[in-house]
Protein backbone atom coordinates (compact mmCIF):
# COMPACT_ATOMS: atom_id res chain seq x y z
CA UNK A 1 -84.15 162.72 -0.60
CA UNK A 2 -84.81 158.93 -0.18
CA UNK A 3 -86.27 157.70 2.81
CA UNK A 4 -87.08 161.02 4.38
CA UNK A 5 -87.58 164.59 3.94
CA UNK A 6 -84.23 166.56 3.99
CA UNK A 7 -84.78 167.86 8.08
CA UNK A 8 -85.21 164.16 8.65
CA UNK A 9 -81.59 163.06 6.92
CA UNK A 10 -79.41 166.57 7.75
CA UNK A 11 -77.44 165.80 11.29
CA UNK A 12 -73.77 166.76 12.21
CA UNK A 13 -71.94 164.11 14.64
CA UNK A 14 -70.55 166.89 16.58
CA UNK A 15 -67.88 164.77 18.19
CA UNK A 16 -66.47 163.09 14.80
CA UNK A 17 -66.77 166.44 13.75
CA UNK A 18 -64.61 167.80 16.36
CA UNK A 19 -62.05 164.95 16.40
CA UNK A 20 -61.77 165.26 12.13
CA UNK A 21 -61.16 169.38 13.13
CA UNK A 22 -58.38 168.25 15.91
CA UNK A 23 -56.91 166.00 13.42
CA UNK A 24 -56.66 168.80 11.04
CA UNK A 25 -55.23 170.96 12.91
CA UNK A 26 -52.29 168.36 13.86
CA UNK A 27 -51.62 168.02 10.57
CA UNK A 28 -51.32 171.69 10.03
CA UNK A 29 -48.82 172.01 12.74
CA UNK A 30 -46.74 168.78 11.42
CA UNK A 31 -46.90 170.54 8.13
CA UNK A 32 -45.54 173.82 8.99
CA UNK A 33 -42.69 172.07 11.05
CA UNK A 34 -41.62 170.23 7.89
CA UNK A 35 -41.24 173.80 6.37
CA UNK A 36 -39.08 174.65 9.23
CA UNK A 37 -37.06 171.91 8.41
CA UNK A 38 -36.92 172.18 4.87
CA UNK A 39 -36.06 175.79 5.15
CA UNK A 40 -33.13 174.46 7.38
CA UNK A 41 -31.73 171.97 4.49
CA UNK A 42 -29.16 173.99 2.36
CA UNK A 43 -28.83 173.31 -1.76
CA UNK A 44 -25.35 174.73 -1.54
CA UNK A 45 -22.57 172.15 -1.75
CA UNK A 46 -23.94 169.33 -3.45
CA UNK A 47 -21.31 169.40 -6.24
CA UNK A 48 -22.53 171.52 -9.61
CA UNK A 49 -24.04 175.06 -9.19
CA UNK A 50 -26.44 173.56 -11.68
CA UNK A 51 -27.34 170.89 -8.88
CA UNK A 52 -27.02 173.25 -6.36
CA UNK A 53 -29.61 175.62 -8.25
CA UNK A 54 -31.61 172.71 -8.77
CA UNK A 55 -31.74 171.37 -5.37
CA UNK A 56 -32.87 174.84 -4.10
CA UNK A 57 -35.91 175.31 -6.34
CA UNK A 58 -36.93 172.04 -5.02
CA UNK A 59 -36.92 172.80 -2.07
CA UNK A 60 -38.54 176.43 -2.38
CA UNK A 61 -41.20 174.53 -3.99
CA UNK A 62 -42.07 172.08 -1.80
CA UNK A 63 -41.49 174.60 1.15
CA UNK A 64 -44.34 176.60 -0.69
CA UNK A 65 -46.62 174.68 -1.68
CA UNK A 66 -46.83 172.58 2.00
CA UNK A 67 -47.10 176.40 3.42
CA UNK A 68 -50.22 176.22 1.01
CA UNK A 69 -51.70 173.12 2.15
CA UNK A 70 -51.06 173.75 5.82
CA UNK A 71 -52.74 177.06 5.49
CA UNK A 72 -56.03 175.29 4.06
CA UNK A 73 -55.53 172.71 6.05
CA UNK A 74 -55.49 175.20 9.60
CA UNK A 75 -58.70 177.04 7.60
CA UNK A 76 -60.53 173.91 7.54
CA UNK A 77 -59.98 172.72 10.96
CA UNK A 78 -61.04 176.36 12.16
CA UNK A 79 -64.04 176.30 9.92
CA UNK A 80 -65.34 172.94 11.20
CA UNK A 81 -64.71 173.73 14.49
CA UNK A 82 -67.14 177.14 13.99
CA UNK A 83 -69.64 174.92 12.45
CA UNK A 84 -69.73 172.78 15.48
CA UNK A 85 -69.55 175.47 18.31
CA UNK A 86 -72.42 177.07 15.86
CA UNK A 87 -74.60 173.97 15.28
CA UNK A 88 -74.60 173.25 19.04
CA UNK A 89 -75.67 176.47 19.88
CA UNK A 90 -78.83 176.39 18.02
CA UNK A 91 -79.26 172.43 19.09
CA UNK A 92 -79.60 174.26 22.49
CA UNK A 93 -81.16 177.64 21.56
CA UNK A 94 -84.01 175.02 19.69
CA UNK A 95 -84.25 172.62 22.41
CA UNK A 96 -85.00 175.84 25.08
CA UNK A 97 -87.59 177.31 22.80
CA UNK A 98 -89.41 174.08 22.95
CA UNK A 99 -88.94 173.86 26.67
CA UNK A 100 -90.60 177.35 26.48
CA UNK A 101 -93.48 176.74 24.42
CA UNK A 102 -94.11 172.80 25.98
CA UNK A 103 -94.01 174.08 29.26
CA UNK A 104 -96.46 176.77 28.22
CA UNK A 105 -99.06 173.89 27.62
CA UNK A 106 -101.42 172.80 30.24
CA UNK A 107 -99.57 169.39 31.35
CA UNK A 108 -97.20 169.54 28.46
CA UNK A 109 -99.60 168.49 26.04
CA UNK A 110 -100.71 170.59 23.10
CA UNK A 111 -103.94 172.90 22.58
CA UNK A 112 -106.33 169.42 22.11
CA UNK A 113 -104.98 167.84 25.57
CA UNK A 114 -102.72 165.52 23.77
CA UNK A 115 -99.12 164.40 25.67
CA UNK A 116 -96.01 165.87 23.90
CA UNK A 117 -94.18 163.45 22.04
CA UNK A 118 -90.50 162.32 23.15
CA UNK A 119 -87.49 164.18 22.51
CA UNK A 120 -86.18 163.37 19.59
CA UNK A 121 -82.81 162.21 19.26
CA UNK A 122 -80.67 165.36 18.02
CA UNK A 123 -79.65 165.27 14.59
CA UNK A 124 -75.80 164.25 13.30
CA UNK A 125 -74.89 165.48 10.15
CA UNK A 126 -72.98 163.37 7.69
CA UNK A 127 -69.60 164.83 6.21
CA UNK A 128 -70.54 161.67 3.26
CA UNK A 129 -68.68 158.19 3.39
CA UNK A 130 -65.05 157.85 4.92
């Protein structure tokens, strides 16, 4: 990977994670109140039985394939949402085991007497460009 190894460039932004996930999930719920309304619309009485037929397909259609989307759309936000609650947990399960093993060293400082380095910043990963 340019500029870096791939540990160096791999980071999840937790909270633009979580906010994408909420976002989702809004539109999920808008979705499957539009096929609530839909369902509500009737394709009787619109003159024709051939309109009428027409006018129902539609909006059996539409009713099914935003039931579609709304379903992928709620499996997304769930799924990112897992990845986050996931990803943090081994931030922290990482950042312990190094607390563990650096406070194992005399003074912090590893097996030659040298000073740990800083903490380094935890990683964000990037979903690509928006």
């Amino acid at each position: 990977m340019p500029g870096g190894s791939p540990s160096e460039e791999l980071f999840i932004d937790v909270v633009a994670v979580a906010m994408l996930a909420s976002t989702l999930d809004t539109a999920s719920d808008d979705m499957s109140a539009a096929v609530n309304v839909l369902g509500s619309i009737s394709g009787q009485d619109l003159g024709c039985a051939e309109l009428d037929r027409a006018a129902a397909d539609f909006r059996d259609r539409w009713q099914g394939g935003i039931r579609k989307i709304a379903s992928a759309t709620d499996g997304l936000a769930v799924a990112l949402t897992e990845t986050c609650d996931a990803y943090s947990a081994q931030v922290h399960a990482t950042a312990a085991a190094l607390g563990a093993v650096g406070s194992a060293l005399p003074d912090g400082g590893d097996s030659a007497g040298n000073a740990a380095p800083p903490p380094a910043r935890p990683p964000v990963v990037l979903l690509g460009d928006f």
